[in-house]
PDB file of N, CA and C in Angstrom:
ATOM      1  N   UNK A   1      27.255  13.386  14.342  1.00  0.00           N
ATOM      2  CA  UNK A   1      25.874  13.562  13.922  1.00  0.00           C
ATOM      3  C   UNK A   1      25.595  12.794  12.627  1.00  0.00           C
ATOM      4  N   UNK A   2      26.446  12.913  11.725  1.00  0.00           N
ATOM      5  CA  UNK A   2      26.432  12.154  10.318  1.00  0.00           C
ATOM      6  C   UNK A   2      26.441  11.091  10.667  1.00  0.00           C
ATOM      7  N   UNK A   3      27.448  10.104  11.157  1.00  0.00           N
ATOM      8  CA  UNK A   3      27.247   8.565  11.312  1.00  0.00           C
ATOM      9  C   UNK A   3      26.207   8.242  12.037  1.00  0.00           C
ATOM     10  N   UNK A   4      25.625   9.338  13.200  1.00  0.00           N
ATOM     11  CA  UNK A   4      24.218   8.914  13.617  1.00  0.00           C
ATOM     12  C   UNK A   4      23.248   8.538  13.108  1.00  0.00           C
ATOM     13  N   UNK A   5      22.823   9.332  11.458  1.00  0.00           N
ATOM     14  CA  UNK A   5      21.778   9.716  10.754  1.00  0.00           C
ATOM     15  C   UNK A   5      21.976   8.242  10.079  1.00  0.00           C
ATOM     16  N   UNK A   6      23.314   7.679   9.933  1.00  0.00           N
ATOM     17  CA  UNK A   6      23.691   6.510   9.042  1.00  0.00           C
ATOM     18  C   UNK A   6      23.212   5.752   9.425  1.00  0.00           C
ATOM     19  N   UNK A   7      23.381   5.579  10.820  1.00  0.00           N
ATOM     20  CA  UNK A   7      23.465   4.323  11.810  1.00  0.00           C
ATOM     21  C   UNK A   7      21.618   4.433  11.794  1.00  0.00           C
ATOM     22  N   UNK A   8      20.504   5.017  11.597  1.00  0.00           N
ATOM     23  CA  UNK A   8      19.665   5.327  12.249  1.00  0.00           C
ATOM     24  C   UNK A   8      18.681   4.824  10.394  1.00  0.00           C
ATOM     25  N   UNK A   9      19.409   5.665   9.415  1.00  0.00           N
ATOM     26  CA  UNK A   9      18.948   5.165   8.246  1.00  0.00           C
ATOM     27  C   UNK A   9      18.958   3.453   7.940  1.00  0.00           C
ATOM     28  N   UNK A  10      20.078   3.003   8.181  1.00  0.00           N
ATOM     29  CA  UNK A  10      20.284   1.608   8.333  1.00  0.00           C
ATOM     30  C   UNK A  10      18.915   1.001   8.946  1.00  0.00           C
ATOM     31  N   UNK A  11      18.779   1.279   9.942  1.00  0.00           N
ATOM     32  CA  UNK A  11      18.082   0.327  10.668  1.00  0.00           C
ATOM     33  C   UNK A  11      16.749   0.533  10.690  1.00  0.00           C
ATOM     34  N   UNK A  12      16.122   1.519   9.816  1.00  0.00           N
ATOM     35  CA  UNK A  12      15.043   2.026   9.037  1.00  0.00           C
ATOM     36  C   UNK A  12      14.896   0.804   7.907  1.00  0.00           C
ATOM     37  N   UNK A  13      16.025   0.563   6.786  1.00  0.00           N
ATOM     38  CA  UNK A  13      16.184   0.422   6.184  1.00  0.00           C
ATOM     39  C   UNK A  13      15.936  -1.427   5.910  1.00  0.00           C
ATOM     40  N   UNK A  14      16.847  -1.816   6.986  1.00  0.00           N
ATOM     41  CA  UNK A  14      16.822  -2.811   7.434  1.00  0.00           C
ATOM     42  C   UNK A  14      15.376  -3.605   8.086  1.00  0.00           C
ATOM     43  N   UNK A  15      14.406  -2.734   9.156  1.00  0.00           N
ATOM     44  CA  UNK A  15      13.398  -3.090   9.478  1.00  0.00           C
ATOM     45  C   UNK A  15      12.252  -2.972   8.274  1.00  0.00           C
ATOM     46  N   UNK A  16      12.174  -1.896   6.946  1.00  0.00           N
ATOM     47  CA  UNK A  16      11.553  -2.092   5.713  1.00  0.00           C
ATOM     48  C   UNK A  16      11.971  -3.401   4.794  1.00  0.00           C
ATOM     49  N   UNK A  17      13.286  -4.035   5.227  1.00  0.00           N
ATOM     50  CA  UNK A  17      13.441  -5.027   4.289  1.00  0.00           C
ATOM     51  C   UNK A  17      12.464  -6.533   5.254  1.00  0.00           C
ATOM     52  N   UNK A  18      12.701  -6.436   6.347  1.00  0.00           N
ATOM     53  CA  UNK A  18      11.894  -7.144   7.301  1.00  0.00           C
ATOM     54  C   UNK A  18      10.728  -7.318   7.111  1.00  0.00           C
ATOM     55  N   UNK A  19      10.105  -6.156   7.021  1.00  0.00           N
ATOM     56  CA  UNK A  19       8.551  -6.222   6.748  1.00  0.00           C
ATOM     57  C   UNK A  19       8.495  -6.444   5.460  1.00  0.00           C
ATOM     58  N   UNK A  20       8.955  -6.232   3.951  1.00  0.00           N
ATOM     59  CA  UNK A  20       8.547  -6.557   2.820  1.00  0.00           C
ATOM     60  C   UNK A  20       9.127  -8.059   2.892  1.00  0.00           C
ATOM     61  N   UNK A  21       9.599  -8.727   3.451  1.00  0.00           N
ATOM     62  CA  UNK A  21       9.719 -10.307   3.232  1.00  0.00           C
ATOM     63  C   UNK A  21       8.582 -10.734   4.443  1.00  0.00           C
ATOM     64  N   UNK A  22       8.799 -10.353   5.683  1.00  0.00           N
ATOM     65  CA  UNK A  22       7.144 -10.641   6.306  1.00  0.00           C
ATOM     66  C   UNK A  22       5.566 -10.495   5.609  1.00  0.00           C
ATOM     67  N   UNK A  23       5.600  -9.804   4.875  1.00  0.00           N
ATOM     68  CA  UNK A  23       4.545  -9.782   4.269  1.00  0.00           C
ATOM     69  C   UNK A  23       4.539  -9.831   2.712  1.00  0.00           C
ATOM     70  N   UNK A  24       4.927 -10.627   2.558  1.00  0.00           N
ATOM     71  CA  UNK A  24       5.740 -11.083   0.929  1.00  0.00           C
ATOM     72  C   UNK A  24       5.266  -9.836  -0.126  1.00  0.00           C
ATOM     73  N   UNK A  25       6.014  -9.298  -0.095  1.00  0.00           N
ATOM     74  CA  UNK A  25       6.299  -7.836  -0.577  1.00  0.00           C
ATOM     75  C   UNK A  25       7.507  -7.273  -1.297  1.00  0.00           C
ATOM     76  N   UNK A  26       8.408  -8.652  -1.301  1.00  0.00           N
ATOM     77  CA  UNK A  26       9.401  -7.908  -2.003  1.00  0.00           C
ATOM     78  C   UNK A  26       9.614  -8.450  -3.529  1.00  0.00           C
ATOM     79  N   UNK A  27       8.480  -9.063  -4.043  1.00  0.00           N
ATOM     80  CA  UNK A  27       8.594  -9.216  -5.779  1.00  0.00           C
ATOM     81  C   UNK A  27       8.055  -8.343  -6.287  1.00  0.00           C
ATOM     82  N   UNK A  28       7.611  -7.234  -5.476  1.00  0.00           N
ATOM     83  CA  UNK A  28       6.712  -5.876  -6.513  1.00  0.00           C
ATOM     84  C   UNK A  28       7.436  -5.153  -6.818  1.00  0.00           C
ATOM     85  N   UNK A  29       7.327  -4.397  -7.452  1.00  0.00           N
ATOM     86  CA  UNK A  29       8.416  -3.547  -8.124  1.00  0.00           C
ATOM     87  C   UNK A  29       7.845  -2.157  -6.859  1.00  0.00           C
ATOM     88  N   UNK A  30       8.968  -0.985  -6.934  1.00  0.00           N
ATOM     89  CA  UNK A  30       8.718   0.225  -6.435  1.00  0.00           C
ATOM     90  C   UNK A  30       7.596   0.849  -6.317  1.00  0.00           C
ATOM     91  N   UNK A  31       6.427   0.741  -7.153  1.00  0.00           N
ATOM     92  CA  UNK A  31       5.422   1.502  -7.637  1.00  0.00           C
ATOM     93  C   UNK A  31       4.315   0.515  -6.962  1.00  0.00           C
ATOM     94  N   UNK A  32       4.378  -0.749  -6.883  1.00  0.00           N
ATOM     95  CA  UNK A  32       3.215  -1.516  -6.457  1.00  0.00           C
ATOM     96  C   UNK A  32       3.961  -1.368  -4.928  1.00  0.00           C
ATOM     97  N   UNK A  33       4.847  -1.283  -4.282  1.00  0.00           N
ATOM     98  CA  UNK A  33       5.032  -0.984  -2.907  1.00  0.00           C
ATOM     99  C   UNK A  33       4.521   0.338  -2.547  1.00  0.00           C
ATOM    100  N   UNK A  34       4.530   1.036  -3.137  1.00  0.00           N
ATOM    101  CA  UNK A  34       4.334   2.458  -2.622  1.00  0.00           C
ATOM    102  C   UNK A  34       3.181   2.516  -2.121  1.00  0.00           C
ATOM    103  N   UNK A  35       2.281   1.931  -3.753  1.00  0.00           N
ATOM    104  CA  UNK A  35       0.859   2.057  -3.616  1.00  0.00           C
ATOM    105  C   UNK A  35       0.504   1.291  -2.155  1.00  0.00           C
ATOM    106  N   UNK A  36       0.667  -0.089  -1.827  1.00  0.00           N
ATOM    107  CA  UNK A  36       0.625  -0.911  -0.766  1.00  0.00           C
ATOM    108  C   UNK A  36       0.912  -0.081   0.909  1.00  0.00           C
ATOM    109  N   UNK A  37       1.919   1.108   0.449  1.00  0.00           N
ATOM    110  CA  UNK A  37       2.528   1.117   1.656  1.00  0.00           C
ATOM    111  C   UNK A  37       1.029   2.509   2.072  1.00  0.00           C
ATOM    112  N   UNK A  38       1.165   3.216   1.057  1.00  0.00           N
ATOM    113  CA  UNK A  38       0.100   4.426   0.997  1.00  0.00           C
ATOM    114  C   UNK A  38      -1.404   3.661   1.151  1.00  0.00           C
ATOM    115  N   UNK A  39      -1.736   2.840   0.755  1.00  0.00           N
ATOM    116  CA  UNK A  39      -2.896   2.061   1.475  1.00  0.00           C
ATOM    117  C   UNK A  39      -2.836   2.217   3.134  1.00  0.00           C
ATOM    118  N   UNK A  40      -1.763   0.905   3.342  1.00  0.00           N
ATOM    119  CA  UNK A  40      -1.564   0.974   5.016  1.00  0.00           C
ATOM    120  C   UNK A  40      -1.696   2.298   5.854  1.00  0.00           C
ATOM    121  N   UNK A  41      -0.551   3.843   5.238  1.00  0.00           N
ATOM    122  CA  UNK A  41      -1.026   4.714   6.065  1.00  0.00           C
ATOM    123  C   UNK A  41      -2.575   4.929   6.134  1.00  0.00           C
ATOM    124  N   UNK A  42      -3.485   5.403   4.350  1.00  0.00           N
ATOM    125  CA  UNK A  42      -4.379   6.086   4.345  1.00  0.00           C
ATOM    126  C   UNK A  42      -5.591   5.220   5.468  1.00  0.00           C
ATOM    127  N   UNK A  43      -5.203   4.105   5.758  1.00  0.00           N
ATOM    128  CA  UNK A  43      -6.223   2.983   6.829  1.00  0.00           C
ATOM    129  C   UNK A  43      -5.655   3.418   7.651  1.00  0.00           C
ATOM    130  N   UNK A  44      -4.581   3.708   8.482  1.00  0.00           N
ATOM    131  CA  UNK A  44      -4.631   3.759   9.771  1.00  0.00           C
ATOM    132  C   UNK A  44      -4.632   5.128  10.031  1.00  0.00           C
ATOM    133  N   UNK A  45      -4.454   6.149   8.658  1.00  0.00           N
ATOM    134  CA  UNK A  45      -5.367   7.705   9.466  1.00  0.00           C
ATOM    135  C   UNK A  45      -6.474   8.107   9.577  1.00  0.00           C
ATOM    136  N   UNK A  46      -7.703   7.107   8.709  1.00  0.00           N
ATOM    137  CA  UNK A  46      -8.567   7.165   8.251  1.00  0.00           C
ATOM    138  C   UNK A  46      -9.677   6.141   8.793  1.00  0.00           C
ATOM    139  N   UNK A  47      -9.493   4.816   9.079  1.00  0.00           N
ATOM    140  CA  UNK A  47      -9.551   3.495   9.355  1.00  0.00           C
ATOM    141  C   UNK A  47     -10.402   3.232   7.469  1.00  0.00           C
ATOM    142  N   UNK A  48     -10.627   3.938   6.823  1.00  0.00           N
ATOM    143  CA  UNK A  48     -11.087   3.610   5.632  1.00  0.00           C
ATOM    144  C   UNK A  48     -10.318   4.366   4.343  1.00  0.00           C
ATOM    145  N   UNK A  49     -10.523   3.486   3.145  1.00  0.00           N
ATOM    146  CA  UNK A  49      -9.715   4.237   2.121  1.00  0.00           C
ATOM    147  C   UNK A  49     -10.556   3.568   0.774  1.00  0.00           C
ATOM    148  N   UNK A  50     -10.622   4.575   0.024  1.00  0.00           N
ATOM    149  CA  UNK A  50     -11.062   4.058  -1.591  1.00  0.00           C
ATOM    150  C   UNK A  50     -10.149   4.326  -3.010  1.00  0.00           C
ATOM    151  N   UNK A  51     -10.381   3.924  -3.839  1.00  0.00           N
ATOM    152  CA  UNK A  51      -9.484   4.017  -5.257  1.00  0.00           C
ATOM    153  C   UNK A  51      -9.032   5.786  -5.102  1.00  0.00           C
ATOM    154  N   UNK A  52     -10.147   6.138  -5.244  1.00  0.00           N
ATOM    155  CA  UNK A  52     -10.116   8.005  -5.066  1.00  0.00           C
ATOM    156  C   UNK A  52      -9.006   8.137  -4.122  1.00  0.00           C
ATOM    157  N   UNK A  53      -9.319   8.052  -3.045  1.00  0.00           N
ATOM    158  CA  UNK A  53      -8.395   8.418  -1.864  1.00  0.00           C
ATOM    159  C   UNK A  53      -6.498   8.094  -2.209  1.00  0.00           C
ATOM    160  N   UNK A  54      -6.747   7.041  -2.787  1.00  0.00           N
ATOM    161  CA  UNK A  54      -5.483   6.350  -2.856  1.00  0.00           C
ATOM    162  C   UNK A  54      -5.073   6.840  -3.879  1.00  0.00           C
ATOM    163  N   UNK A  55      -5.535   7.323  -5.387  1.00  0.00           N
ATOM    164  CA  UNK A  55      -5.149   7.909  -5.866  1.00  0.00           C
ATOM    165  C   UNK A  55      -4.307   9.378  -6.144  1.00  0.00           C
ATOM    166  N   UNK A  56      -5.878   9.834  -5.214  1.00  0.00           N
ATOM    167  CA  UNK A  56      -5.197  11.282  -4.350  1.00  0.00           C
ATOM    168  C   UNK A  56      -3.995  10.992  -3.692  1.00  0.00           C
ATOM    169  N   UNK A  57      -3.517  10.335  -2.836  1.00  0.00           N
ATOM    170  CA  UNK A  57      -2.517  10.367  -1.939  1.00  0.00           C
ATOM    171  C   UNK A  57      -1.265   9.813  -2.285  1.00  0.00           C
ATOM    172  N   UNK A  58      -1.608   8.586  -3.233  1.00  0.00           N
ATOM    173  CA  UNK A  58      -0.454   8.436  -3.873  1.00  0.00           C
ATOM    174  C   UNK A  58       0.389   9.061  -5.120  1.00  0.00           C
ATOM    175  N   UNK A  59      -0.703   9.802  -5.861  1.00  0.00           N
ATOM    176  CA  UNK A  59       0.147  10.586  -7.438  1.00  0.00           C
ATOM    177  C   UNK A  59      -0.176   9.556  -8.289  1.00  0.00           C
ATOM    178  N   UNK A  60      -0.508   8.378  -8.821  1.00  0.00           N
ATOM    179  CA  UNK A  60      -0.453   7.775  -9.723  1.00  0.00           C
ATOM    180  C   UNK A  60      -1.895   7.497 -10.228  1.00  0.00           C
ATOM    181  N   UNK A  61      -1.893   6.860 -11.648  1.00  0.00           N
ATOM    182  CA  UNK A  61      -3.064   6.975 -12.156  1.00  0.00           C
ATOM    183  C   UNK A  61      -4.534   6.042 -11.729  1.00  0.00           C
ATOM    184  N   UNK A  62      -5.524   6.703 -12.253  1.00  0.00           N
ATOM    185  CA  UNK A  62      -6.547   5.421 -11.880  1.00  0.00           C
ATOM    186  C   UNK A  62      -6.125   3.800 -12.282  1.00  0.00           C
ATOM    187  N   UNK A  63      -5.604   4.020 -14.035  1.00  0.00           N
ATOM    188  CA  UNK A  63      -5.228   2.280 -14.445  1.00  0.00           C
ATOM    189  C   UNK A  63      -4.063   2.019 -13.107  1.00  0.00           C
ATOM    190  N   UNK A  64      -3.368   2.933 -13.244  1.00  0.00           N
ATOM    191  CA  UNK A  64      -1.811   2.012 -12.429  1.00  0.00           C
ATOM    192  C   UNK A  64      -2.488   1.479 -10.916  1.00  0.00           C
ATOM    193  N   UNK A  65      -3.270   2.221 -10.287  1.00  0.00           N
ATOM    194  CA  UNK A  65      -3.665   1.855  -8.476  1.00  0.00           C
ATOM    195  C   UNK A  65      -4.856   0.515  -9.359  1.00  0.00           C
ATOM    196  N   UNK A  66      -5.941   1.153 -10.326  1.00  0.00           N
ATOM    197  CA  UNK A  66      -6.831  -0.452 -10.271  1.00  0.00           C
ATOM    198  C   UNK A  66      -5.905  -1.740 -10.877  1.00  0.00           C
ATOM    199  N   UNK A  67      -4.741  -1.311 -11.456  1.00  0.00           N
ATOM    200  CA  UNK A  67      -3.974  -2.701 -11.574  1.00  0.00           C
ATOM    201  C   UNK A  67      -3.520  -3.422 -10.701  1.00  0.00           C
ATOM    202  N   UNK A  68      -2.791  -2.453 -10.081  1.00  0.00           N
ATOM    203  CA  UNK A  68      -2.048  -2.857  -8.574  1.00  0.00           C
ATOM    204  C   UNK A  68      -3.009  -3.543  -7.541  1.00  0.00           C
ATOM    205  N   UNK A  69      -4.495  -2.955  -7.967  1.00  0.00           N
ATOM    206  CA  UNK A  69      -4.706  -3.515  -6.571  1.00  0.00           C
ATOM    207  C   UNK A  69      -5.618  -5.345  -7.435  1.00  0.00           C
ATOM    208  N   UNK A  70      -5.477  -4.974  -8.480  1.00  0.00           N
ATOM    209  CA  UNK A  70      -6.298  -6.001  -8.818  1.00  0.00           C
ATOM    210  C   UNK A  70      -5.443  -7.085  -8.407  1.00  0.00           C
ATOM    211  N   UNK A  71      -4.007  -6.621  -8.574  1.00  0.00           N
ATOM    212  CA  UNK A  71      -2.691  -8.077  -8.745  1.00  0.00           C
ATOM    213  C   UNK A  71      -2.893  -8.095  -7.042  1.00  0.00           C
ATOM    214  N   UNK A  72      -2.873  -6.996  -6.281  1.00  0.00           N
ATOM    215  CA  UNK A  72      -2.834  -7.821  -4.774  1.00  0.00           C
ATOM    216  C   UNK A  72      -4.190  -8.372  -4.179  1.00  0.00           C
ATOM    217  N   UNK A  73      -5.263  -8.245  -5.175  1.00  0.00           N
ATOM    218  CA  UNK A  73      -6.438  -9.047  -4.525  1.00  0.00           C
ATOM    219  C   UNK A  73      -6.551 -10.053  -5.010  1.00  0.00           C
ATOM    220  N   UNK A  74      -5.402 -10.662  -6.251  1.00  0.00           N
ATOM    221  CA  UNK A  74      -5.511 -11.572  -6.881  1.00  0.00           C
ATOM    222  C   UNK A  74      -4.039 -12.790  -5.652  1.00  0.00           C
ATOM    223  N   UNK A  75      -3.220 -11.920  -4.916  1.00  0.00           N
ATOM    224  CA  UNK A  75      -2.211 -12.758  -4.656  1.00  0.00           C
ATOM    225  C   UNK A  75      -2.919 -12.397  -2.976  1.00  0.00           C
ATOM    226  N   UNK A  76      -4.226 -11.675  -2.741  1.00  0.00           N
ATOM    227  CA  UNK A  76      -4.652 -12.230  -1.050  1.00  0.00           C
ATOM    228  C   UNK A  76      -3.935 -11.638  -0.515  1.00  0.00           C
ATOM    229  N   UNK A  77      -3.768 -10.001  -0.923  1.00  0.00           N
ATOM    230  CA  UNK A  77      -3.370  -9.137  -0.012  1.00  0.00           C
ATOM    231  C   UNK A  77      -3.849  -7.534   0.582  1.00  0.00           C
ATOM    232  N   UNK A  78      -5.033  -8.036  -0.160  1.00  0.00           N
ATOM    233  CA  UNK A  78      -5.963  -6.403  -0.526  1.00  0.00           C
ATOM    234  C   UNK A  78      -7.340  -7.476  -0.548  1.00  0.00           C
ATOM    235  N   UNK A  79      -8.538  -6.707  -0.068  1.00  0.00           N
ATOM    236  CA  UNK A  79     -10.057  -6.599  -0.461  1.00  0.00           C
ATOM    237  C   UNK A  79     -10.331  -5.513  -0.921  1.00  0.00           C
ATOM    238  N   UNK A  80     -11.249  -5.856  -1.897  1.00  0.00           N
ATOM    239  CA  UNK A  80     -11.520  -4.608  -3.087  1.00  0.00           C
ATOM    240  C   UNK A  80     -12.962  -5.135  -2.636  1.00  0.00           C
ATOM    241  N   UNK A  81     -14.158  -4.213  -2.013  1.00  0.00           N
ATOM    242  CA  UNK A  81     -15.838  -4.161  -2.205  1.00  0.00           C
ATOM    243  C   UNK A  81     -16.114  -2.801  -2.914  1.00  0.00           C
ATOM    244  N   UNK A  82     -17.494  -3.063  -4.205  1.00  0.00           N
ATOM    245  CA  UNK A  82     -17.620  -2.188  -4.920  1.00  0.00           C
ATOM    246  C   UNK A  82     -18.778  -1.269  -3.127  1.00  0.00           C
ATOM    247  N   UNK A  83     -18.633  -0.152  -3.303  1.00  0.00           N
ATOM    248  CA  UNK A  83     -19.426   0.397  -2.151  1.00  0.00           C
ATOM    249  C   UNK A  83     -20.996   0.879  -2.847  1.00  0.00           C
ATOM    250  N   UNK A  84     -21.639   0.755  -1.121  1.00  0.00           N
ATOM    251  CA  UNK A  84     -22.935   0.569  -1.321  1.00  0.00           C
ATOM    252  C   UNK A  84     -23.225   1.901  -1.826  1.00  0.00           C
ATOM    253  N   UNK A  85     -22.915   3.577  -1.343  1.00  0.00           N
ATOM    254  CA  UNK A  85     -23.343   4.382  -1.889  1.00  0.00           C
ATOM    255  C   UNK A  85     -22.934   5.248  -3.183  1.00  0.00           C
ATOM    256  N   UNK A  86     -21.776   4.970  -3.663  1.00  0.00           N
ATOM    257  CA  UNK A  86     -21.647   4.920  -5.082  1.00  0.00           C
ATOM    258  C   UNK A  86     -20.774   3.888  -6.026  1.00  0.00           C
ATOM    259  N   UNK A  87     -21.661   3.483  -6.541  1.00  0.00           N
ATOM    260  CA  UNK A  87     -21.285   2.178  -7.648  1.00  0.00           C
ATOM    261  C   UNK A  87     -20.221   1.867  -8.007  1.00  0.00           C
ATOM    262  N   UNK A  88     -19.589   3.384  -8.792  1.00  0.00           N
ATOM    263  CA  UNK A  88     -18.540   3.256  -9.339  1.00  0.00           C
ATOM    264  C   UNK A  88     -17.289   3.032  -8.567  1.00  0.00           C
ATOM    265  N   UNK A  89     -17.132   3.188  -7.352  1.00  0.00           N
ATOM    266  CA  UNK A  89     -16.455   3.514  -5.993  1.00  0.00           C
ATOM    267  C   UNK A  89     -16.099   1.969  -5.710  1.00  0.00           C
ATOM    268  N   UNK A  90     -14.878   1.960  -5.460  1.00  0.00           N
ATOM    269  CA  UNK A  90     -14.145   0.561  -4.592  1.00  0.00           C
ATOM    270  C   UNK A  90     -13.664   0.670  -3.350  1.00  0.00           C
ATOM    271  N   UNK A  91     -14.101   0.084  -2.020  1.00  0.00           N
ATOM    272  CA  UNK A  91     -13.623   0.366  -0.777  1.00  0.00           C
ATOM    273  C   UNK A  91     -12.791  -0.565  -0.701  1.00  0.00           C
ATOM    274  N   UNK A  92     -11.437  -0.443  -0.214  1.00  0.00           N
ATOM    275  CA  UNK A  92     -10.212  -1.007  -0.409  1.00  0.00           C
ATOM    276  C   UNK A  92      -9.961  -1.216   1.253  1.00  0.00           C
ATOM    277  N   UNK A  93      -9.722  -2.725   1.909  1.00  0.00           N
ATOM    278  CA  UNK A  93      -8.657  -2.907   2.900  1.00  0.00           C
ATOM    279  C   UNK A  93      -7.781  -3.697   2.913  1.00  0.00           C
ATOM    280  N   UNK A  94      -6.420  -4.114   3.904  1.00  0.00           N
ATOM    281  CA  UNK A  94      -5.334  -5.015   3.728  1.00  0.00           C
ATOM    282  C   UNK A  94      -5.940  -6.263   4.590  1.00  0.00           C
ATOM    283  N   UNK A  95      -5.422  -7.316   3.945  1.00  0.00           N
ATOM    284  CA  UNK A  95      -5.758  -9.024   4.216  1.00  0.00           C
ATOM    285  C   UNK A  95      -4.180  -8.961   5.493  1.00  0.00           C
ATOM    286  N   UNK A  96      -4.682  -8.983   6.745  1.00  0.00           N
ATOM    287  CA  UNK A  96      -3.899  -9.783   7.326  1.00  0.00           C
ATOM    288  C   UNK A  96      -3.095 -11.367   6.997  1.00  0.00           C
ATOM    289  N   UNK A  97      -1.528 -11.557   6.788  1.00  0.00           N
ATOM    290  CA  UNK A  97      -1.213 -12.663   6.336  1.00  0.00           C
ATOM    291  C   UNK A  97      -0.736 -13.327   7.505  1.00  0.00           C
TER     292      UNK A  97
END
């Protein structure tokens, strides 16, 4: 059962290193992946997500998620639109690469 869980973590492990070099993802540090990865779920349970949301779901602060996302809309991996019904509000999705 143990070497199962091994054999099974591995290749978890292995297919996350896959996708962070497929989607050039692996110069961020821990904290800008998370945020990235917690984007991807909160869109595909949601099909929509905002700063709020992402904040909520991820634990980290307003500066740390509007930094993060500023650096991935700056490297074309995130769209940030301010939304039409409140101002202050950023609707956030991922840039297919």
């Amino acid at each position: 059962m143990a070497r199962t869980f091994v054999n099974e973590l591995a290749e978890i492990l292995e297919l996350l290193t896959n996708i962070e070099e497929q989607y050039n993802l692996v110069a961020y540090n821990q904290t800008e992946k998370k945020i990235y990865y917690t984007l991807a779920t909160n869109l595909s349970r949601e099909s929509k997500c905002n700063i709020t949301d992402l904040i909520s779901s991820s634990g980290f602060s307003r500066s740390t998620i509007y930094k993060t996302i500023k650096k991935f809309e700056t490297q074309g991996l995130v769209k940030m639109e301010q939304s039409f019904g409140d101002k202050r509000e950023f609707n956030l999705d991922l840039i297919a690469s």
